[in-house]
Protein backbone atom coordinates (compact mmCIF):
# COMPACT_ATOMS: atom_id res chain seq x y z
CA UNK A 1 9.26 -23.17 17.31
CA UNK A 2 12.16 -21.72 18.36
CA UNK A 3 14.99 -23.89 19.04
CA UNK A 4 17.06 -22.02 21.43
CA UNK A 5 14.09 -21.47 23.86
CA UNK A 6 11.71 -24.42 22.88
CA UNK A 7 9.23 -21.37 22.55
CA UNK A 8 7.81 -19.31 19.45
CA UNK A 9 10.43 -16.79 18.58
CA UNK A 10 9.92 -13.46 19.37
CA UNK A 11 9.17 -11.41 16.76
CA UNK A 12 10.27 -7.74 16.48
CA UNK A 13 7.80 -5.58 14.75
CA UNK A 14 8.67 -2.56 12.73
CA UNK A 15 6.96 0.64 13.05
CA UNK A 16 9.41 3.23 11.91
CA UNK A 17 7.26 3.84 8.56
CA UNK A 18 4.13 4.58 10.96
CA UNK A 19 6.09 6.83 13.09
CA UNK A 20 7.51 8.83 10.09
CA UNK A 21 4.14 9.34 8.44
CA UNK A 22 2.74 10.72 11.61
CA UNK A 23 0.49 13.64 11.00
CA UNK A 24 -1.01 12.61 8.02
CA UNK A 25 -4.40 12.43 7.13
CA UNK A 26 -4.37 9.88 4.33
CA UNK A 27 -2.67 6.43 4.74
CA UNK A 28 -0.59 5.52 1.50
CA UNK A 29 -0.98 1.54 0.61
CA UNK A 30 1.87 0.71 2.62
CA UNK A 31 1.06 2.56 5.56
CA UNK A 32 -1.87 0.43 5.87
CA UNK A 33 0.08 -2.90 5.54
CA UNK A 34 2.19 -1.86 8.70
CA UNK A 35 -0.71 -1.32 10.49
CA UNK A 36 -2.41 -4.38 9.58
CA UNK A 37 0.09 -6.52 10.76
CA UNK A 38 0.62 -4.59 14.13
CA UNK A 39 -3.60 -5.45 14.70
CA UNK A 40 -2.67 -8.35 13.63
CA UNK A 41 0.34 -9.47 16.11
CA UNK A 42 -1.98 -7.43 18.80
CA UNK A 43 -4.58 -9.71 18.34
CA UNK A 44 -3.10 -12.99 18.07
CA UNK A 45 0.89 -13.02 18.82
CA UNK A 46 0.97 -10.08 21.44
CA UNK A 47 3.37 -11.98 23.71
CA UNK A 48 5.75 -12.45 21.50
CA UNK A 49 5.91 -9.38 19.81
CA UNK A 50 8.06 -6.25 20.55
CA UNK A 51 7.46 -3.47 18.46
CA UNK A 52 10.97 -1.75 17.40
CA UNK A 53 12.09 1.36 15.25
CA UNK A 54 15.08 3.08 13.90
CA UNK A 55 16.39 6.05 15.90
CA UNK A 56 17.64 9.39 13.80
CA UNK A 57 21.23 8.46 14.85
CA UNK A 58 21.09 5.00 13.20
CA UNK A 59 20.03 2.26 16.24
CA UNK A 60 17.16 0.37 16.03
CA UNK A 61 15.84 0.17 19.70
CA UNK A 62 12.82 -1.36 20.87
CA UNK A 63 9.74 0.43 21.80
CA UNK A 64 6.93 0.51 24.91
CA UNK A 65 4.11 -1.43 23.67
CA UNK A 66 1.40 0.53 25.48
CA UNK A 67 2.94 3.73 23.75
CA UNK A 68 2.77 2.44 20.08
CA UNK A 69 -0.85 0.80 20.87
CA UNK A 70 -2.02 4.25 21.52
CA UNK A 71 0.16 5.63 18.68
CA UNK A 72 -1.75 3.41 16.21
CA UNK A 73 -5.20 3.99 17.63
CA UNK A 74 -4.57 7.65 16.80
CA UNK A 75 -3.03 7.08 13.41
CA UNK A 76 -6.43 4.82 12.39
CA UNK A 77 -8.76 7.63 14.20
CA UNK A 78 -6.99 10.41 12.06
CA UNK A 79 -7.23 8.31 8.48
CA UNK A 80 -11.49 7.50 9.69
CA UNK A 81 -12.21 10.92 10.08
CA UNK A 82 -12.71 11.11 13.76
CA UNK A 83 -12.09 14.32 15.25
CA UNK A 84 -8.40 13.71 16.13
CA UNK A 85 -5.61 16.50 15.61
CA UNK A 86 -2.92 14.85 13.65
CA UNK A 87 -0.88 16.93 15.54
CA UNK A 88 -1.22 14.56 18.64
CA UNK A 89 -0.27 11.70 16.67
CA UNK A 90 2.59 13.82 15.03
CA UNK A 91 3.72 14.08 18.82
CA UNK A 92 3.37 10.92 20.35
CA UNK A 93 5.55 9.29 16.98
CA UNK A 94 8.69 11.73 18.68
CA UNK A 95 7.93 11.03 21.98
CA UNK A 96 8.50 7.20 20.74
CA UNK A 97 11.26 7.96 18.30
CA UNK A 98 13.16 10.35 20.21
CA UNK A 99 12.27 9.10 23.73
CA UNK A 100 11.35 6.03 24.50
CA UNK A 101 13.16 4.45 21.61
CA UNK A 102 15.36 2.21 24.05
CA UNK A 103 18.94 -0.35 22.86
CA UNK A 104 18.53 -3.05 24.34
CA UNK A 105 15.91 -4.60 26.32
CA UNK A 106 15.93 -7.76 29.11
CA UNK A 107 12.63 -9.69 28.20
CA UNK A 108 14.36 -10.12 24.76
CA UNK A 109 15.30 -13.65 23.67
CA UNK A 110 18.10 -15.02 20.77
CA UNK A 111 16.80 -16.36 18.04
CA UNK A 112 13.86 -14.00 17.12
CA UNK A 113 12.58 -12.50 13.66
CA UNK A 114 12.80 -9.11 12.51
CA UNK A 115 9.69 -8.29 10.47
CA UNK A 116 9.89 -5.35 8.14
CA UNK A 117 6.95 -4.77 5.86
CA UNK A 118 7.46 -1.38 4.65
CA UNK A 119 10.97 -0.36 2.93
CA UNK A 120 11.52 2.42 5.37
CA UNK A 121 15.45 1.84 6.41
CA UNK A 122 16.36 -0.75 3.85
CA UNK A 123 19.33 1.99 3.06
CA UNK A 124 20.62 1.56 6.01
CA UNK A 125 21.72 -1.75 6.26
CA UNK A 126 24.86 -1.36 8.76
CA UNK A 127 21.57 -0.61 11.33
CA UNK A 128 20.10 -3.78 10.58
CA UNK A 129 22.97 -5.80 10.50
CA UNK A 130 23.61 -4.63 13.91
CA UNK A 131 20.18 -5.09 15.00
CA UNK A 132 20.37 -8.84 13.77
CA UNK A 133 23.40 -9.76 15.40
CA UNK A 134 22.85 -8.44 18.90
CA UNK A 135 19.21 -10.76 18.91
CA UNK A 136 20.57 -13.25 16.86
CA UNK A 137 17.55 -12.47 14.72
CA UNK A 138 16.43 -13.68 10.84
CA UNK A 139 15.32 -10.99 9.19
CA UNK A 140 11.99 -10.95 6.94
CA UNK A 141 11.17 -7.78 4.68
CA UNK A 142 8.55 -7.35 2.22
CA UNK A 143 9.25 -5.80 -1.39
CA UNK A 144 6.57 -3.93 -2.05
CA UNK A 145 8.08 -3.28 -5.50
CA UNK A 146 11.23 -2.25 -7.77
CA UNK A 147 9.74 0.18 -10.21
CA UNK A 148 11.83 2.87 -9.17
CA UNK A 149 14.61 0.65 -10.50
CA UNK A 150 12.72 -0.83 -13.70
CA UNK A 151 10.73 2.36 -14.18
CA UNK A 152 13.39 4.96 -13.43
CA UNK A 153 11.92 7.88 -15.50
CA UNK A 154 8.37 7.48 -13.50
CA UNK A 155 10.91 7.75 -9.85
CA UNK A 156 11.77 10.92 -7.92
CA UNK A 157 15.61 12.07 -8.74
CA UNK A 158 18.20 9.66 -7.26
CA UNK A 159 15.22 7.24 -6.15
CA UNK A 160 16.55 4.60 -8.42
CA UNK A 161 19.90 4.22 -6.41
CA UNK A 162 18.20 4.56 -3.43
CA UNK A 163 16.29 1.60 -4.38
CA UNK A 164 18.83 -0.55 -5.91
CA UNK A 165 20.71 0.03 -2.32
CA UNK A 166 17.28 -1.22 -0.64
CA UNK A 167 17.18 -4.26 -2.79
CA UNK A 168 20.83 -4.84 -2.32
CA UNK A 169 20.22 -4.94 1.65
CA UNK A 170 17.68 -7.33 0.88
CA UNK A 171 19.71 -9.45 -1.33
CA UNK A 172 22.66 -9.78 1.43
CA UNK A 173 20.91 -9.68 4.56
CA UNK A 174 17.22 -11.35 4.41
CA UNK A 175 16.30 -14.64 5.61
CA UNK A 176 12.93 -14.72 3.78
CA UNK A 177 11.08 -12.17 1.78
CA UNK A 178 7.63 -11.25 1.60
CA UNK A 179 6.18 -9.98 -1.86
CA UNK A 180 2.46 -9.00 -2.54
CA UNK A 181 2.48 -10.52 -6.33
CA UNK A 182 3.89 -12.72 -8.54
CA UNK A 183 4.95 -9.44 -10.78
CA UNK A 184 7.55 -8.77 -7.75
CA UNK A 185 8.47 -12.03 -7.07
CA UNK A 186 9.59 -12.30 -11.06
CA UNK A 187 11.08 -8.64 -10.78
CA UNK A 188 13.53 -9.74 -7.11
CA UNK A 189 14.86 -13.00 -8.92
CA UNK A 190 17.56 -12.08 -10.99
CA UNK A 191 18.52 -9.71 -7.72
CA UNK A 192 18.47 -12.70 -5.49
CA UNK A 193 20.13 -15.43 -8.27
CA UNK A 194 23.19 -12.90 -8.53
CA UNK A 195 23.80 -12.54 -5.16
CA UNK A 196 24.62 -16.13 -4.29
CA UNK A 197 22.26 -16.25 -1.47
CA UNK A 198 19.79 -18.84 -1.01
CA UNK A 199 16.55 -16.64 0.38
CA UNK A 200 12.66 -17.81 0.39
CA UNK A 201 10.09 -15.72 -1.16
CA UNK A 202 6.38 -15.89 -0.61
CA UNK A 203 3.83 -14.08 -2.48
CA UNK A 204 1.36 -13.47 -0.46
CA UNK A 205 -1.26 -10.68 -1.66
CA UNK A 206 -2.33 -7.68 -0.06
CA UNK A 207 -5.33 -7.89 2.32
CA UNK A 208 -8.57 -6.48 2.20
CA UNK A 209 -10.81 -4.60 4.93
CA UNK A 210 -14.35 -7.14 3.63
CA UNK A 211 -16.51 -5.81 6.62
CA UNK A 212 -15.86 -2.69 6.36
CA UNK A 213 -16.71 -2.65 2.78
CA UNK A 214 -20.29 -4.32 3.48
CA UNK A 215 -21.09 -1.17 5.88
CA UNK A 216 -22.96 1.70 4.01
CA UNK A 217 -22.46 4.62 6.81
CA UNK A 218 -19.99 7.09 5.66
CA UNK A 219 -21.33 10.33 4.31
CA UNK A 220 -20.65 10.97 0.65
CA UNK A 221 -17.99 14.11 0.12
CA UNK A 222 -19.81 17.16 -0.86
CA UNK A 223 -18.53 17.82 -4.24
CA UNK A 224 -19.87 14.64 -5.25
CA UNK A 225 -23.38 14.91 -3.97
CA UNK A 226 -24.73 15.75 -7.57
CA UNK A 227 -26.74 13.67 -9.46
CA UNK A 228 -24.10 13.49 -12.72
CA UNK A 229 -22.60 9.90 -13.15
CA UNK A 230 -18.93 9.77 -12.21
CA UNK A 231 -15.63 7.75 -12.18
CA UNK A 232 -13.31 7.77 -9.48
CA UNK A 233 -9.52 7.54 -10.38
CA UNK A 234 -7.75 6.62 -6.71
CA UNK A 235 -3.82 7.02 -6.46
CA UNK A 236 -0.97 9.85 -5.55
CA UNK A 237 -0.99 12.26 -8.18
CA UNK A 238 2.43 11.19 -9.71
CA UNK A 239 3.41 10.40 -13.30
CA UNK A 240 3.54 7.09 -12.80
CA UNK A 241 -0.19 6.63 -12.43
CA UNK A 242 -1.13 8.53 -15.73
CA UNK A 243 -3.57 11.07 -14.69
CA UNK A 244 -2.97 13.23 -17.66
CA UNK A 245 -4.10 10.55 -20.16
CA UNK A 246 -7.36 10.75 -18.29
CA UNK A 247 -7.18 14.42 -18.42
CA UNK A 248 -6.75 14.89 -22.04
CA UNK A 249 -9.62 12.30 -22.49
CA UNK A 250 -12.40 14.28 -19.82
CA UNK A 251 -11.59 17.79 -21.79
CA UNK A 252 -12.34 15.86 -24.93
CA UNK A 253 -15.29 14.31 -23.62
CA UNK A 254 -16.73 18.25 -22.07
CA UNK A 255 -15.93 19.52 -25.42
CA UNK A 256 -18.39 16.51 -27.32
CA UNK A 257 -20.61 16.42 -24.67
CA UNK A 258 -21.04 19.59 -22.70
CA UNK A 259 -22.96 19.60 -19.30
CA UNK A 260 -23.32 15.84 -20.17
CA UNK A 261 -20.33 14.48 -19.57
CA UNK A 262 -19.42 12.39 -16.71
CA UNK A 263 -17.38 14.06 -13.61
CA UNK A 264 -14.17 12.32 -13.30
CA UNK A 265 -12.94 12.08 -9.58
CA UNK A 266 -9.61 12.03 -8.36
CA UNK A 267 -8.46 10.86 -4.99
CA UNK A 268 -5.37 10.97 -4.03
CA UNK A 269 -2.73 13.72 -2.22
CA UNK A 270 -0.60 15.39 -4.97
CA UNK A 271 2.92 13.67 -5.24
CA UNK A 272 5.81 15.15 -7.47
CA UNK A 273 6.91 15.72 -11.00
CA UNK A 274 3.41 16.44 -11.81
CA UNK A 275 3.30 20.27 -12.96
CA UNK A 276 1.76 18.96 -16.16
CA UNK A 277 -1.54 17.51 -14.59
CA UNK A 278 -1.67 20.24 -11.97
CA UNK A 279 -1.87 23.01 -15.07
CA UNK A 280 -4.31 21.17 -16.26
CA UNK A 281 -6.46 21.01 -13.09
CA UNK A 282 -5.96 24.49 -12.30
CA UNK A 283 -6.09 26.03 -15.76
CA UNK A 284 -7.87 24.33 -18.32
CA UNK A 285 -11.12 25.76 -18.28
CA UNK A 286 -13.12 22.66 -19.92
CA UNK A 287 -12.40 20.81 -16.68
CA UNK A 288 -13.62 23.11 -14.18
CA UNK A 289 -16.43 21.64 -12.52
CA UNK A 290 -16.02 18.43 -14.36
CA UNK A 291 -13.10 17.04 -12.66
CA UNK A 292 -12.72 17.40 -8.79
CA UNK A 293 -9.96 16.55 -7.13
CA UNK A 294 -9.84 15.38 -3.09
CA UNK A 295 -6.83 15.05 -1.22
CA UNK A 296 -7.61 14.31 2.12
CA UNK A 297 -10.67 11.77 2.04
CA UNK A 298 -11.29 9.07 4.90
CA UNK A 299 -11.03 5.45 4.32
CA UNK A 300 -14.69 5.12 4.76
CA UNK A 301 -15.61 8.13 2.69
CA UNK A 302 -13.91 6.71 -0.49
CA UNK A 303 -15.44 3.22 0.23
CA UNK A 304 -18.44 5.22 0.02
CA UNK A 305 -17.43 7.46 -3.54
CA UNK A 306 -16.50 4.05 -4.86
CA UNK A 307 -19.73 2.39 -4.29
CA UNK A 308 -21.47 4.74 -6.17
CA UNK A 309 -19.33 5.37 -9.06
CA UNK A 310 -19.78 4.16 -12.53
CA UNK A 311 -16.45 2.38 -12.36
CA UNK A 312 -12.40 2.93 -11.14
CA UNK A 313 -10.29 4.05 -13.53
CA UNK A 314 -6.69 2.85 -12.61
CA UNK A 315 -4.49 3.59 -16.13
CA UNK A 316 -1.04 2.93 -14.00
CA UNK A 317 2.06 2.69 -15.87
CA UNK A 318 3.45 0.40 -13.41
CA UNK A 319 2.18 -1.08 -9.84
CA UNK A 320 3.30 -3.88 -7.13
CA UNK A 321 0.19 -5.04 -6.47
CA UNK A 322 -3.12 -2.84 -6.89
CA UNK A 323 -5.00 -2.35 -3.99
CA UNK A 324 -8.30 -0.04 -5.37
CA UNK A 325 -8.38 -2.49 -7.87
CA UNK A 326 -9.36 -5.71 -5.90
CA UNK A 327 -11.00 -3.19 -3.47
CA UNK A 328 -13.48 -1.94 -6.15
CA UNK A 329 -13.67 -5.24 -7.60
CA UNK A 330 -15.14 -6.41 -4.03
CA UNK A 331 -17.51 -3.22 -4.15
CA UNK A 332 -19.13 -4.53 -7.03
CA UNK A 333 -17.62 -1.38 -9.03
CA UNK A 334 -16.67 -2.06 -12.75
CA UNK A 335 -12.73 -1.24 -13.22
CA UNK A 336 -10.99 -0.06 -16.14
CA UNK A 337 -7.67 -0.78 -16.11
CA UNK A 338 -4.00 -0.99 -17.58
CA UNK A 339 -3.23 -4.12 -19.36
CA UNK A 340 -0.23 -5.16 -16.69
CA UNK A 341 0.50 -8.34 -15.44
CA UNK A 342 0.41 -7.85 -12.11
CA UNK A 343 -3.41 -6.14 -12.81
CA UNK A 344 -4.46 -9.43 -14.84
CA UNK A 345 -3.04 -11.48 -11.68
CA UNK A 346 -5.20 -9.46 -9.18
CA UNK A 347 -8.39 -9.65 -10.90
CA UNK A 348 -8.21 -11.58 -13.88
CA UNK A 349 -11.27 -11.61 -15.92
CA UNK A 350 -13.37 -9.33 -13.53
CA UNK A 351 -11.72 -5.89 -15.04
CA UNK A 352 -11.52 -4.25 -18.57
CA UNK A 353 -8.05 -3.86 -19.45
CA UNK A 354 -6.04 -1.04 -22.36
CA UNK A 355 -3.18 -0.06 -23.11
CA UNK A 356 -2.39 2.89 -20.91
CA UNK A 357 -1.16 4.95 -24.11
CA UNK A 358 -4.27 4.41 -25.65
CA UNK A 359 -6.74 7.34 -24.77
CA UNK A 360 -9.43 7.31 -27.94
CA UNK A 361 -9.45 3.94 -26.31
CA UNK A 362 -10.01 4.83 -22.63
CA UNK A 363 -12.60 7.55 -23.80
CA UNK A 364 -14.63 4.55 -25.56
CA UNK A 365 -14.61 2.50 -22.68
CA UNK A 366 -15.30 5.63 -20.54
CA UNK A 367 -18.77 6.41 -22.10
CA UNK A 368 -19.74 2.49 -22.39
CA UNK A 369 -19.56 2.49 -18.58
CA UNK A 370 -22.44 5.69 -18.23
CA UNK A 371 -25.79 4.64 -16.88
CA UNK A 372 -27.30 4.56 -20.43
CA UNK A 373 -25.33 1.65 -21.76
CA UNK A 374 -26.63 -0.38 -18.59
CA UNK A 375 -22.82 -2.15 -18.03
CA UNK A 376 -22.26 -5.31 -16.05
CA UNK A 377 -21.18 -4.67 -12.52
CA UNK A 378 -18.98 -7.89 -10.71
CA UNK A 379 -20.48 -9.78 -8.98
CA UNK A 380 -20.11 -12.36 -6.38
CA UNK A 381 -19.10 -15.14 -9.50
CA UNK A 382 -16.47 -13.01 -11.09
CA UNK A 383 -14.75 -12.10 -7.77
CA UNK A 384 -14.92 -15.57 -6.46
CA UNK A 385 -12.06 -17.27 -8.45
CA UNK A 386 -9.55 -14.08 -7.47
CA UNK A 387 -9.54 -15.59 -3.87
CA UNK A 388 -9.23 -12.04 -2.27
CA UNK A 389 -8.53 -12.57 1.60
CA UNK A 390 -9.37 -10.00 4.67
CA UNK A 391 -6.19 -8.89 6.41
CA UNK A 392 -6.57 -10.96 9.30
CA UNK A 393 -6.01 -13.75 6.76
CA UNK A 394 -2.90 -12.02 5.03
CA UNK A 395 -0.98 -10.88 8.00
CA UNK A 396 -1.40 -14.39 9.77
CA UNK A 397 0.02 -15.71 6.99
CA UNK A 398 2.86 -13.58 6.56
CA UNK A 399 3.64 -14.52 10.01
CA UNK A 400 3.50 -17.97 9.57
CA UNK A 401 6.04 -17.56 7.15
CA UNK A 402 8.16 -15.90 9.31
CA UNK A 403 8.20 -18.15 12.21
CA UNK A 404 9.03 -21.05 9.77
CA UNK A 405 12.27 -19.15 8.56
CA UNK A 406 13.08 -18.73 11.56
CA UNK A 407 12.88 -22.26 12.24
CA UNK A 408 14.44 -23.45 9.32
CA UNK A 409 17.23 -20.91 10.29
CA UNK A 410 17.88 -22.18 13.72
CA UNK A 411 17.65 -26.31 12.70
CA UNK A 412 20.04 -25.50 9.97
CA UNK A 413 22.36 -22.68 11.38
């Protein structure tokens, strides 16, 4: 409740991650956790919501519902496969942005909640501070994760400061946070203990989309219509997610095994500081035809590769949450797996897990997973005890946070 109107607060949604990723054709994880809670507030909390976003010359103004609604719909037609330009959404994200993107705005009460789930302007925090003192706002973000900062050598250049300035905004300005795992809730303490600040922090895990992974109607890709058994290794092609380890281990296994071995499949777009594993794709002949890569794959396409795949391969240095991994895990699709915390947190005993520098290792597990060996798929008793949660579930939860920050706030400020 809040206690300057005696109503809910208002919240103020963020979309300025959605609007700068207009255009393209594959949603990254935390694209789709923007989204979800927009459906979400849509659904169940539309009259209090006001969907806002950060202008290029630094104010974040509030948007025209009816404009971002159709925004979205295009966004989720694009990353489905419908036959939707990504051009149109491109344009409609600067017609919002540049346009409509309005400072002020008279239905607008005190005492609301600005909810930002992606990190998109976290290094800007003279723009929020603003924001939150002209609505007289609390401000909840989520941390997806600070591996730039504990994993610097796996980050683009100068993303490590760019982070610690995103956490530092966080630190000074947040109300309550919002972290998918128990891995980032450990990694934000120290953050929040030295900066003096008493701020909440809820773990509350990533959704996932459980009817739409019970439906069996999206055409496999054609590369992978063949009758070979295959993996499926899903993830930006970045060094951070280890591709090359599987590399080195598929050119071993065509050299052993010939026209035998398995076809390793990677989804993902290509990300940077990879030159290594793109050489290798390109020019190492003992892959050709053995390894195919797709870049631009619809959500129900790869629920569909998944599905039939010997397993998901997921040999990530470092990761916030997960989210192929408790999506595969629902699929009844064996996964293979780093030995990280936050992996052993999202699906406990349900996955295989390595050490990610251990390929001999990898390539054992590899060929114990091929049709011959008859392995154990998960099934509805290992995947019960991980409690995984549609987004419906997640996002109303995340809200529910929110509002009682807010309310806290208000009783005690």
């Amino acid at each position: 409740m809040n206690i300057l109107s005696g109503r809910m607060p208002q919240i103020f949604m963020d979309v300025s991650r959605l609007l700068s990723r207009a255009g393209n054709p594959v949603p990254t994880g935390i694209d789709r956790v923007e989204v979800e809670y927009v459906r979400y507030l849509l659904r169940h909390a539309a009259e209090r919501t006001i969907f806002t976003a950060i202008h290029p010359l630094g104010h974040i103004g509030l948007l025209q519902r009816d404009e971002v609604i159709a925004f979205i719909d295009q966004m989720e037609a694009v990353w489905n496969g419908e036959k939707v330009s990504p051009r149109s959404a491109k344009w409609t994200a600067r017609h919002l942005t540049f346009v409509r993107t309005l400072a002020s705005g008279s239905a607008v009460q005190p005492g609301g909640i600005y909810l930002l789930v992606s990190h998109h302007h976290l290094t800007r925090p003279d723009s929020i501070a603003r924001f939150l003192r002209r609505h007289r706002a609390v401000f909840v973000p989520m941390v997806h994760d600070l591996i730039p900062i504990e994993f610097p050598e796996y980050a683009r250049p100068a993303e490590p400061e760019r982070h610690l300035r995103r956490i530092t905004t966080v630190t000074n300005l947040a109300d309550g946070v919002i972290v998918p795992s128990k891995a980032v809730e450990a990694s934000l303490a120290p953050f929040i203990a030295r900066s003096g600040r008493k701020i909440t922090v809820k773990t509350i895990p990533h959704g996932l989309h459980l009817h739409a992974m019970r439906e069996e109607t999206a055409t496999m890709p054609r590369t992978s219509q063949d009758q070979r058994p295959y993996f499926v290794s899903l993830g930006t092609i970045e060094p951070r997610k280890n591709h090359l380890l599987l590399l080195n281990q598929w050119r071993n296994m065509v050299q052993e095994l010939g026209e035998h071995a398995p076809q390793l499949i990677l989804v993902g777009r290509r990300g940077w500081e990879n030159e290594n594993v793109l050489d290798m794709l390109e020019r190492c002949p003992a892959l050709q035809g053995h390894v195919i890569e797709h870049n631009d794959l619809s959500d129900p396409q790869v629920v569909a590769l998944l599905r039939r795949s010997q397993g998901l391969l997921f040999p990530s240095f470092a990761e916030g949450f997960g989210l192929p991994l408790a999506e595969a895990l629902m699929l009844g699709v064996p996964c293979i797996c780093s030995d990280l915390p936050v992996f052993r947190e999202v699906a406990g005993d349900a996955a295989l897990y390595l050490d990610p520098t251990n390929g001999p290792a990898w390539q054992t597990a590899i060929m114990n997973h091929m049709p011959d060996r008859h392995p154990k798929r998960p099934g509805p008793a290992d995947i019960a005890p991980l409690g995984f949660a549609n987004w419906p579930v997640r996002a109303a939860e995340g809200v529910a946070f929110a509002d009682a920050i807010a309310t806290e706030h208000h009783i005690s400020g």
